[in-house]
C-alpha atoms as a PDB file:
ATOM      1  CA  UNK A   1      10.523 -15.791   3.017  1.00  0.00           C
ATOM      2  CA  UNK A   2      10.219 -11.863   3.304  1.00  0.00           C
ATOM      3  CA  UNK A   3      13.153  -9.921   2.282  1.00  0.00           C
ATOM      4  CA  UNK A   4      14.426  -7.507   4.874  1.00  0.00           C
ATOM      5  CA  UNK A   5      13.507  -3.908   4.656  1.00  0.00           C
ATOM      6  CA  UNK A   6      16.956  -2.449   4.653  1.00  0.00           C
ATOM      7  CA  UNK A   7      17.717  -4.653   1.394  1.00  0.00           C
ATOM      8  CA  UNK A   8      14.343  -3.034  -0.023  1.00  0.00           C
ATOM      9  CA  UNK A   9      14.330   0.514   0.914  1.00  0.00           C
ATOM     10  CA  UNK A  10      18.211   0.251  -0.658  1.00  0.00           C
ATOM     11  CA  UNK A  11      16.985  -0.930  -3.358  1.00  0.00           C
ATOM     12  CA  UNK A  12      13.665   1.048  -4.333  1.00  0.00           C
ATOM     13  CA  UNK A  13      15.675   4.635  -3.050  1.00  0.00           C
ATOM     14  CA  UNK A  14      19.541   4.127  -3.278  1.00  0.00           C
ATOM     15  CA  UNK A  15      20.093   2.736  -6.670  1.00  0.00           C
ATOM     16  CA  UNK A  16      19.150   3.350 -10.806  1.00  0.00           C
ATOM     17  CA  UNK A  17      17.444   0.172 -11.117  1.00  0.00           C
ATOM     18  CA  UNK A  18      15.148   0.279  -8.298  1.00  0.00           C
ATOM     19  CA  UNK A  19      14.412   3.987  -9.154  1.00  0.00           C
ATOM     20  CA  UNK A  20      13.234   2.801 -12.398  1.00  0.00           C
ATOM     21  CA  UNK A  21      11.227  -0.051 -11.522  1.00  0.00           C
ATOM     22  CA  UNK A  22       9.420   1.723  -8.875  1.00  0.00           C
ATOM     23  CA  UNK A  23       8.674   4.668 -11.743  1.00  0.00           C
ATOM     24  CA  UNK A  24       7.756   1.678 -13.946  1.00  0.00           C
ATOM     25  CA  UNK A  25       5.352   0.223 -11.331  1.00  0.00           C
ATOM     26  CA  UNK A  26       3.711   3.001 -10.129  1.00  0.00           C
ATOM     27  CA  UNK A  27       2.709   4.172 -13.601  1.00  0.00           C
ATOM     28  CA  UNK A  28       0.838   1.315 -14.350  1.00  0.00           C
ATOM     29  CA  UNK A  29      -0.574   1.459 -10.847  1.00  0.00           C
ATOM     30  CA  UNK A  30      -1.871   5.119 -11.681  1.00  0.00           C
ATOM     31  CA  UNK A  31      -3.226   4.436 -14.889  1.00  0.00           C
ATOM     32  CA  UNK A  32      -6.035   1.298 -12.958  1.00  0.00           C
ATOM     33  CA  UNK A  33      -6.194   4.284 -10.318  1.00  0.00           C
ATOM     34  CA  UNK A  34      -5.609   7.800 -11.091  1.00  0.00           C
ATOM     35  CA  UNK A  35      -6.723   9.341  -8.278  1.00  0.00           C
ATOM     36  CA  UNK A  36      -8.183   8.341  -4.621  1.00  0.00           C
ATOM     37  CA  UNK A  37      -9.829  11.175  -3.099  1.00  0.00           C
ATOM     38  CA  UNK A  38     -11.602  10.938   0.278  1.00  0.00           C
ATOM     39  CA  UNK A  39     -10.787   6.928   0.163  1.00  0.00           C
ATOM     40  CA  UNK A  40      -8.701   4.756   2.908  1.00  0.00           C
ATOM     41  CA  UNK A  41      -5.588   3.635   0.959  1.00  0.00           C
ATOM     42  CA  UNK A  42      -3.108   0.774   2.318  1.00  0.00           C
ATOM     43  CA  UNK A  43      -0.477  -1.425   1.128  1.00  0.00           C
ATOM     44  CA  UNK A  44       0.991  -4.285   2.365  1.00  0.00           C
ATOM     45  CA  UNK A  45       4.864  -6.403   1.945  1.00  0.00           C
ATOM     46  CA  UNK A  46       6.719  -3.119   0.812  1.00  0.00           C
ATOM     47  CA  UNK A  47       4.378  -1.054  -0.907  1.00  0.00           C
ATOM     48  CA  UNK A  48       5.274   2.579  -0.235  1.00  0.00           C
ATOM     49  CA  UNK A  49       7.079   3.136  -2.946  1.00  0.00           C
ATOM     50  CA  UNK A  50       3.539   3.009  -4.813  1.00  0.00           C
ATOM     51  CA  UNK A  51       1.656   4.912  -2.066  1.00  0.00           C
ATOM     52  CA  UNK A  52       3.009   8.219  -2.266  1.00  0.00           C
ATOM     53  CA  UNK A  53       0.985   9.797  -4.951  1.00  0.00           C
ATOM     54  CA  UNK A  54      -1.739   9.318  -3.085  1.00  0.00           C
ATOM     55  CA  UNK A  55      -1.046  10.931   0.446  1.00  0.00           C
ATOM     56  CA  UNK A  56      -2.216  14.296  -0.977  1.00  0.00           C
ATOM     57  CA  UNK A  57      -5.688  13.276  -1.845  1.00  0.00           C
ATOM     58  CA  UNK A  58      -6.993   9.982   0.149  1.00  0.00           C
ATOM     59  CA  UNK A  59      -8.637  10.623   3.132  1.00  0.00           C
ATOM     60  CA  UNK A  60      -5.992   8.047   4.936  1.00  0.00           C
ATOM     61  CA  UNK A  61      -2.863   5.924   4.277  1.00  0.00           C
ATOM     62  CA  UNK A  62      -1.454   3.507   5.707  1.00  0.00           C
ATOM     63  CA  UNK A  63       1.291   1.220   4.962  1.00  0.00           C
ATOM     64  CA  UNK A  64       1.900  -2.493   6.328  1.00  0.00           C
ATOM     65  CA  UNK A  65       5.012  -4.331   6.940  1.00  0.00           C
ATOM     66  CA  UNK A  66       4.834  -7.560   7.952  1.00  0.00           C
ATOM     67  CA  UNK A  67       7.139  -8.582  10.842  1.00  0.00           C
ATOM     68  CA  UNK A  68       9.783 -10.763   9.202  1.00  0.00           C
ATOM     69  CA  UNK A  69      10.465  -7.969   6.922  1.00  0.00           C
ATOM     70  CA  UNK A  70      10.678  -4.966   9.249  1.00  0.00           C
ATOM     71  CA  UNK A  71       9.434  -1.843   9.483  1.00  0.00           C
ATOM     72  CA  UNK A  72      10.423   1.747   8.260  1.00  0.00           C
ATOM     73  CA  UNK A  73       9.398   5.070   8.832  1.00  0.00           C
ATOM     74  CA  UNK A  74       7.992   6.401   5.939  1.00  0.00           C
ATOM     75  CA  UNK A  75       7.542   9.164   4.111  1.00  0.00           C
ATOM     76  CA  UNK A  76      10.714  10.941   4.602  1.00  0.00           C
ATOM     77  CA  UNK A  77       9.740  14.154   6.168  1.00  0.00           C
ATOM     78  CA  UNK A  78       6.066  13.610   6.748  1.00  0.00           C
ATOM     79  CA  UNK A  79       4.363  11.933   9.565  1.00  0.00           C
ATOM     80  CA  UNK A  80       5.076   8.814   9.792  1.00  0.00           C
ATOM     81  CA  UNK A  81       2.139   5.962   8.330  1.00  0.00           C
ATOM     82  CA  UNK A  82       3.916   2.709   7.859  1.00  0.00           C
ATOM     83  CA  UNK A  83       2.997   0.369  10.693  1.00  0.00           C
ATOM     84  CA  UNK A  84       4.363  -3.048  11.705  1.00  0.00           C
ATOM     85  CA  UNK A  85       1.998  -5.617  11.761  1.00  0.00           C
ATOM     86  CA  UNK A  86       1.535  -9.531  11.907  1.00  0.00           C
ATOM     87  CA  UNK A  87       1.525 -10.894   8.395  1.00  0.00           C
ATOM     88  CA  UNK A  88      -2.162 -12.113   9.095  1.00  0.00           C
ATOM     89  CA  UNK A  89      -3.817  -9.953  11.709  1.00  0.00           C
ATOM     90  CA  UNK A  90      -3.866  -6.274  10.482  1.00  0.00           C
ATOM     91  CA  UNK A  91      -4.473  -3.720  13.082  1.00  0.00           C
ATOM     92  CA  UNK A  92      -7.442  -2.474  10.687  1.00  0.00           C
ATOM     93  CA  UNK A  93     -10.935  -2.709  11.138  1.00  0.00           C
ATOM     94  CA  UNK A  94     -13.123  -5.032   8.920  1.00  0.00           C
ATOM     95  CA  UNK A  95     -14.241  -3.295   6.036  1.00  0.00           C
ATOM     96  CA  UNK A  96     -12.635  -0.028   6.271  1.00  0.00           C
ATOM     97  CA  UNK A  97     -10.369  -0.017   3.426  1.00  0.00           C
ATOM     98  CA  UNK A  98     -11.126   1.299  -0.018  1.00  0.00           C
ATOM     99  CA  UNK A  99      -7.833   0.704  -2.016  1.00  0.00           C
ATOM    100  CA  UNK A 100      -5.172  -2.216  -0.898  1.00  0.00           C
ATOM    101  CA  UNK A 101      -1.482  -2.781  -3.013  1.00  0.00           C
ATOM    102  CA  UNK A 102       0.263  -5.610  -2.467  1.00  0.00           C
ATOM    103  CA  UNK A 103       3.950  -5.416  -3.531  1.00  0.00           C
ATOM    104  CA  UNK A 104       6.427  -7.749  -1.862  1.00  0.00           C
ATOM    105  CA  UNK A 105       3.644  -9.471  -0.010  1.00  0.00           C
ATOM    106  CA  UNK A 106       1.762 -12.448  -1.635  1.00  0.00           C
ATOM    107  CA  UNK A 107       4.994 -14.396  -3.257  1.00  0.00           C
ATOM    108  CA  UNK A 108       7.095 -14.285  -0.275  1.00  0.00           C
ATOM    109  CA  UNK A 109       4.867 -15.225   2.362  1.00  0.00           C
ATOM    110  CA  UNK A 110       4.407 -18.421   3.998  1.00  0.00           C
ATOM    111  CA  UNK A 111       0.906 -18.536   4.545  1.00  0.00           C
ATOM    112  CA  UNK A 112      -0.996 -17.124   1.218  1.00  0.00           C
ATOM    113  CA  UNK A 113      -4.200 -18.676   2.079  1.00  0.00           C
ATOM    114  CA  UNK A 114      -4.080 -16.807   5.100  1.00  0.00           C
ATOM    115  CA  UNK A 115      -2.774 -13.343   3.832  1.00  0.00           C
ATOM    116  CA  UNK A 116      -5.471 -13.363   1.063  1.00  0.00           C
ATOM    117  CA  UNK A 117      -8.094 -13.879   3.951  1.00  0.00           C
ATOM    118  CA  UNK A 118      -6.888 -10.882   5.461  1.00  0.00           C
ATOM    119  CA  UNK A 119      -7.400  -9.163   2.584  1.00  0.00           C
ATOM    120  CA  UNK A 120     -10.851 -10.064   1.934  1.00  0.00           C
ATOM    121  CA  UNK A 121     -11.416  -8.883   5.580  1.00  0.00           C
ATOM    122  CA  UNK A 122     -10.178  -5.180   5.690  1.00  0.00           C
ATOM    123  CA  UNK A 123     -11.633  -4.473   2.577  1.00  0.00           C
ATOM    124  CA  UNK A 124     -14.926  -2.735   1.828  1.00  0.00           C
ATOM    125  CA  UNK A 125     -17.823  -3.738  -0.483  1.00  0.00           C
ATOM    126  CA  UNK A 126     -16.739  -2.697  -3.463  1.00  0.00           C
ATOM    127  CA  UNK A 127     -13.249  -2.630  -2.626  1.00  0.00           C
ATOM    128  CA  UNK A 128     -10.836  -3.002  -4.785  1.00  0.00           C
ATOM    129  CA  UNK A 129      -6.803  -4.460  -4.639  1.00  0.00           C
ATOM    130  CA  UNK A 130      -4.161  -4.788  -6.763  1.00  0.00           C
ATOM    131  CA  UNK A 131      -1.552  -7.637  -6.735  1.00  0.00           C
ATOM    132  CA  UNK A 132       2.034  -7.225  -7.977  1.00  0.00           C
ATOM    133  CA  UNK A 133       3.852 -10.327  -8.284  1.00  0.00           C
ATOM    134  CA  UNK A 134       6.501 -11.483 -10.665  1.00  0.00           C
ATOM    135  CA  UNK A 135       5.912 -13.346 -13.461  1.00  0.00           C
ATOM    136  CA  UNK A 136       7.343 -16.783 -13.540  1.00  0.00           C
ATOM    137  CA  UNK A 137       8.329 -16.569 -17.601  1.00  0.00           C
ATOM    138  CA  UNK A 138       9.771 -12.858 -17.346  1.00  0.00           C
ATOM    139  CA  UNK A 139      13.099 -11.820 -16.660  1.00  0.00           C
ATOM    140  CA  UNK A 140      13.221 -10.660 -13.114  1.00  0.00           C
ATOM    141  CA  UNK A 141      12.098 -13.643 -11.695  1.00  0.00           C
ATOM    142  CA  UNK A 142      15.495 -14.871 -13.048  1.00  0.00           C
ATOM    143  CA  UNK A 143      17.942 -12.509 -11.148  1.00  0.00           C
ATOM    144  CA  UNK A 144      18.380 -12.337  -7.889  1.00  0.00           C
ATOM    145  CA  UNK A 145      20.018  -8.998  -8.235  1.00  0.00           C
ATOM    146  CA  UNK A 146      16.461  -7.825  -7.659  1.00  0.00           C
ATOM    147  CA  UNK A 147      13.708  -8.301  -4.900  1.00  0.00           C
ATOM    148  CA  UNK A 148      11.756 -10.178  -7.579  1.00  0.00           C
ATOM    149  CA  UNK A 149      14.234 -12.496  -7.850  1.00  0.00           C
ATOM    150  CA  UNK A 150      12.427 -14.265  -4.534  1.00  0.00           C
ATOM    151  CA  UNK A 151       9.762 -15.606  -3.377  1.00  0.00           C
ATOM    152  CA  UNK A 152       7.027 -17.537  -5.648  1.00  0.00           C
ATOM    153  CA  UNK A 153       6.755 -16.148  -8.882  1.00  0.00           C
ATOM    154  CA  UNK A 154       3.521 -16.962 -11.149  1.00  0.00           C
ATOM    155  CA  UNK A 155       1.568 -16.767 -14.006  1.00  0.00           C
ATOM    156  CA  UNK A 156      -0.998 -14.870 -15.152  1.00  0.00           C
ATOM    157  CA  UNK A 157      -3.686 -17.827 -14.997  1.00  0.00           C
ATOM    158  CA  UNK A 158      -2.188 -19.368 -11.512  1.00  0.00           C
ATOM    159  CA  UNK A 159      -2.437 -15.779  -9.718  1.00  0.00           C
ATOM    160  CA  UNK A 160      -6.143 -15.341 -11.245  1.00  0.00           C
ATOM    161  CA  UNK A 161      -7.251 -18.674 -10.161  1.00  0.00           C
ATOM    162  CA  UNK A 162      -5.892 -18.156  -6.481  1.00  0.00           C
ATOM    163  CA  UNK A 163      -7.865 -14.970  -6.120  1.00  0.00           C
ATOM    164  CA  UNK A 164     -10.882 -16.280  -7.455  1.00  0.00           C
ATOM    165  CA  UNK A 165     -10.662 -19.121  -4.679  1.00  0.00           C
ATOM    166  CA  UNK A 166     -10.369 -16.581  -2.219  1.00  0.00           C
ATOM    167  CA  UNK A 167     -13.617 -15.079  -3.521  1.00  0.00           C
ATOM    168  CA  UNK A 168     -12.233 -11.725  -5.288  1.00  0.00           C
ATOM    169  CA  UNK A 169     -13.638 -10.280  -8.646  1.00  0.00           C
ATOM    170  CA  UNK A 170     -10.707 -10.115 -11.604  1.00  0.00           C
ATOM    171  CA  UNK A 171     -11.595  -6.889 -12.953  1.00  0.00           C
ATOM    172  CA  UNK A 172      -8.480  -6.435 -15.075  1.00  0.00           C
ATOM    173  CA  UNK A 173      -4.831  -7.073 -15.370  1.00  0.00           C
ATOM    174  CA  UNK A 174      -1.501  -5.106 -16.048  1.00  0.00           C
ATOM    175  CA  UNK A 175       2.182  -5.726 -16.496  1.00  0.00           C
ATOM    176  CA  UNK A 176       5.381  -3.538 -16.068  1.00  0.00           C
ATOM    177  CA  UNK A 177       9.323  -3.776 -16.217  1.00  0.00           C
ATOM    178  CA  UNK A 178       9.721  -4.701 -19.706  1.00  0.00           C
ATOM    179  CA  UNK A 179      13.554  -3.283 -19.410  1.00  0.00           C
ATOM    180  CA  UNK A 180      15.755  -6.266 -18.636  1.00  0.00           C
ATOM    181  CA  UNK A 181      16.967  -6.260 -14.974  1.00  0.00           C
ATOM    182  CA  UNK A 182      20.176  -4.742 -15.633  1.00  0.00           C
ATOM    183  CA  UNK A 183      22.175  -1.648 -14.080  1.00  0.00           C
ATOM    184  CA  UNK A 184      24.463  -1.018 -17.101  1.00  0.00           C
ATOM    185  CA  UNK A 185      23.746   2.546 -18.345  1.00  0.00           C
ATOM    186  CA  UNK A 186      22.237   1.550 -21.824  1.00  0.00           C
ATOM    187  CA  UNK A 187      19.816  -0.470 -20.151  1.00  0.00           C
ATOM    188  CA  UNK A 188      18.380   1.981 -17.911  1.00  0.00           C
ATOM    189  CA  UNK A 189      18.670   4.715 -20.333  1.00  0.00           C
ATOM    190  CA  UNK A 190      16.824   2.727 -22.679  1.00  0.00           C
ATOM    191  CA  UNK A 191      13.717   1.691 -19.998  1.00  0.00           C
ATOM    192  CA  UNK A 192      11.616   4.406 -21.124  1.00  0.00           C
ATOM    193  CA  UNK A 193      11.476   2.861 -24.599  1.00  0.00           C
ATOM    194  CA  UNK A 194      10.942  -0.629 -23.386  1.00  0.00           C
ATOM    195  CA  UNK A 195       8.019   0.097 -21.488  1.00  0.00           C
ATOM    196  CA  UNK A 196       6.233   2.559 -24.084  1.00  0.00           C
ATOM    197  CA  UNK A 197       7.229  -1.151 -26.210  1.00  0.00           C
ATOM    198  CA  UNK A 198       5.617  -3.137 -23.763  1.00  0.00           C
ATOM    199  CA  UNK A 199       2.136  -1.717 -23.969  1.00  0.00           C
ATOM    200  CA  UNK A 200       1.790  -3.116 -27.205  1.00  0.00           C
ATOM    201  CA  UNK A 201       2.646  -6.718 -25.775  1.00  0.00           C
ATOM    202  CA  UNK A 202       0.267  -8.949 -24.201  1.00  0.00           C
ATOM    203  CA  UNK A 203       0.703  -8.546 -21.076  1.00  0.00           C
ATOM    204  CA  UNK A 204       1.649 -12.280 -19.955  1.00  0.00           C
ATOM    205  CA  UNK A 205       5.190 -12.176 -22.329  1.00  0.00           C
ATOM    206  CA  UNK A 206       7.429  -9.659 -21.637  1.00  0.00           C
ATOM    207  CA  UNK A 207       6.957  -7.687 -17.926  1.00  0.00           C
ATOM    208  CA  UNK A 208       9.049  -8.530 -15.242  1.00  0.00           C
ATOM    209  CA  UNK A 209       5.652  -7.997 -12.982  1.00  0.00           C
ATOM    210  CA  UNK A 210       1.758  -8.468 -13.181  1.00  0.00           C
ATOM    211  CA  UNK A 211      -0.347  -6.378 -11.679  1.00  0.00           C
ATOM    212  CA  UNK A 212      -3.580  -7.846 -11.129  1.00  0.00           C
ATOM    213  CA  UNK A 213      -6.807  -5.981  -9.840  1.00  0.00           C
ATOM    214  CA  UNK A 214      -9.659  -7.337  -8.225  1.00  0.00           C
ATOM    215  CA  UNK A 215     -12.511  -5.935  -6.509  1.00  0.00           C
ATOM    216  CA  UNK A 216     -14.774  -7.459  -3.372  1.00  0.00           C
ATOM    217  CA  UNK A 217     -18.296  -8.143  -4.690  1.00  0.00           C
ATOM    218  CA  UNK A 218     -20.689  -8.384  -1.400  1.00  0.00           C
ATOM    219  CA  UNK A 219     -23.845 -10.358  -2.711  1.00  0.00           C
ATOM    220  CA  UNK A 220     -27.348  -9.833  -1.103  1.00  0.00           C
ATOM    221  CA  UNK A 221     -29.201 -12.890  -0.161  1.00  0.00           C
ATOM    222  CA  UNK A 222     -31.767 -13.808  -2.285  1.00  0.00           C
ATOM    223  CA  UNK A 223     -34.721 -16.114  -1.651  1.00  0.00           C
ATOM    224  CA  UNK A 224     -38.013 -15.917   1.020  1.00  0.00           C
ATOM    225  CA  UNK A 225     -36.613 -15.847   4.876  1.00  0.00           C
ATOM    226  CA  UNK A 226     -38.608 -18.441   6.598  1.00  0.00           C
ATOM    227  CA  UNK A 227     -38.804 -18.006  10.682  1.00  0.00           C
ATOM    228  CA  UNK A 228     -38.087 -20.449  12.334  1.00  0.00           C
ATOM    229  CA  UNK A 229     -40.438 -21.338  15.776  1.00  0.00           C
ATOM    230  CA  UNK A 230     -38.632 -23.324  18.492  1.00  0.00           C
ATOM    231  CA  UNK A 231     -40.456 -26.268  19.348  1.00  0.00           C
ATOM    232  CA  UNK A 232     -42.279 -26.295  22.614  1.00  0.00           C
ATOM    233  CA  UNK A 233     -40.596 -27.762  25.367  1.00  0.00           C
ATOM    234  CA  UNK A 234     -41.595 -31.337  27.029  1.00  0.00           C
ATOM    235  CA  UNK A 235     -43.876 -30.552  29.897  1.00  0.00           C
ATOM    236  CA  UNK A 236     -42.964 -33.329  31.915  1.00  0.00           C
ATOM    237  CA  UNK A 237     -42.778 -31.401  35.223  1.00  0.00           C
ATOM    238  CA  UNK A 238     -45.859 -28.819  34.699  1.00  0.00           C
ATOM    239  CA  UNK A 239     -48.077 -30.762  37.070  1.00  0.00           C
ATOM    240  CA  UNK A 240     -45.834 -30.556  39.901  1.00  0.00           C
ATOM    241  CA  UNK A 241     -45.289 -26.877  40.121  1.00  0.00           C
ATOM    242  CA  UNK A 242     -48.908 -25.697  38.548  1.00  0.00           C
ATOM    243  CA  UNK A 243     -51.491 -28.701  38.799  1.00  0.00           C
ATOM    244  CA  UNK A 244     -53.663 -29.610  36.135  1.00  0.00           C
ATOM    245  CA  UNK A 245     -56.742 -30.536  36.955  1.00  0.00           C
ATOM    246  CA  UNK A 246     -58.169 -34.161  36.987  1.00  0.00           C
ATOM    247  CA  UNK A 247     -60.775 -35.711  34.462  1.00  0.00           C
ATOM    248  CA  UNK A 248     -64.017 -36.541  36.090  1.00  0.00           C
END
């Protein structure tokens, strides 16, 4: 079930909480990429809040919403790059994407299997994604006061294993939003702290997210190529339309 894009855009822009967790988010995102010059850069679910340090630098970006959810223009006072697309038929080419985020996408949609297909698709050899999902033992997952509060969350292992059957490369994994999911001033005064706390935590106990990055391995074939001759066809009716001659 795909939250609407009002409720998310309200969130992530209009109030403390989703400031912070978007702040919290992204700065994990930057520090598995710091910069993405001269690549194609997309997200998918609602992942613009993560996108915008990289407009400046990629050579394109694009962001995906999936139909249930809506679309919204985005960024605020730049041309518009945020597209509305079918949950599992992107309007991108295959292999033209260098960079893919996933945030609101994977544990709210109805068809995983098919979504992480998709994914595979538009992205490049040696393409690389990262997952955000919510982790099933942290504190957001709890609350429905936030977007993570919905959807499927997971853990570390059961997200790993499902990208591995869809034939991705775990390269390495993340987590954010150690601060508990609160809007009481102490709280979000107090995030800061928690996440500088959090880096010294393994990363499957205390975030409120994982962020999990894989990459698309593209494996020559290996072996002798044998060729193949068709077999000749039965000459049944050669005599009629070029006799042969007769044995004396």
């Amino acid at each position: 079930m795909h939250l609407d894009v009002q409720d998310l855009r309200n969130f992530y822009y209009r109030s403390t909480l989703g400031r912070a967790a978007q702040a919290s988010i992204r700065g994990r995102l930057l520090e598995l990429w710091p910069e993405a010059a001269g690549q194609t850069v997309a997200g998918f679910g609602f992942a613009a809040p993560l996108l915008r340090p990289y407009l400046a630098e990629a050579r394109r970006v694009i962001a995906l919403m999936p139909g249930p959810q809506g679309v919204m223009q985005w960024p605020a006072g730049l041309p518009n790059v945020s597209v509305l697309c079918e949950e599992t038929a992107w309007p991108i080419e295959t292999g033209h994407v260098d960079r893919l985020v996933l945030l609101h996408g994977l544990e709210t949609s109805d068809r995983p299997s098919h979504l992480l297909e998709e994914c595979w698709r538009v992205l490049g050899p040696g393409g690389r994604a990262v997952f955000v999902v919510p982790n099933r033992a942290g504190l957001w997952a709890r609350s429905d006061v936030t977007p993570f509060g919905f959807g499927r969350p997971y853990t570390l292992s059961q997200v790993e294993n499902q990208l591995r059957l869809h034939q991705f490369t775990v390269e390495r994994h993340s987590a954010a939003l150690y601060l508990p999911p609160s809007q009481r001033r102490f709280w979000l005064k107090s995030g800061p702290l928690f996440e500088r706390m959090g880096d010294r935590l393994p990363a499957m106990l205390g975030g409120g997210v994982f962020l999990v990055e894989v990459s698309k391995q593209v494996h020559s074939q290996r072996g002798e190529m044998t060729r193949l001759r068709p077999p000749s066809p039965i000459r049944v009716l050669e005599g009629l339309s070029n006799p042969m001659p007769e044995p004396a």
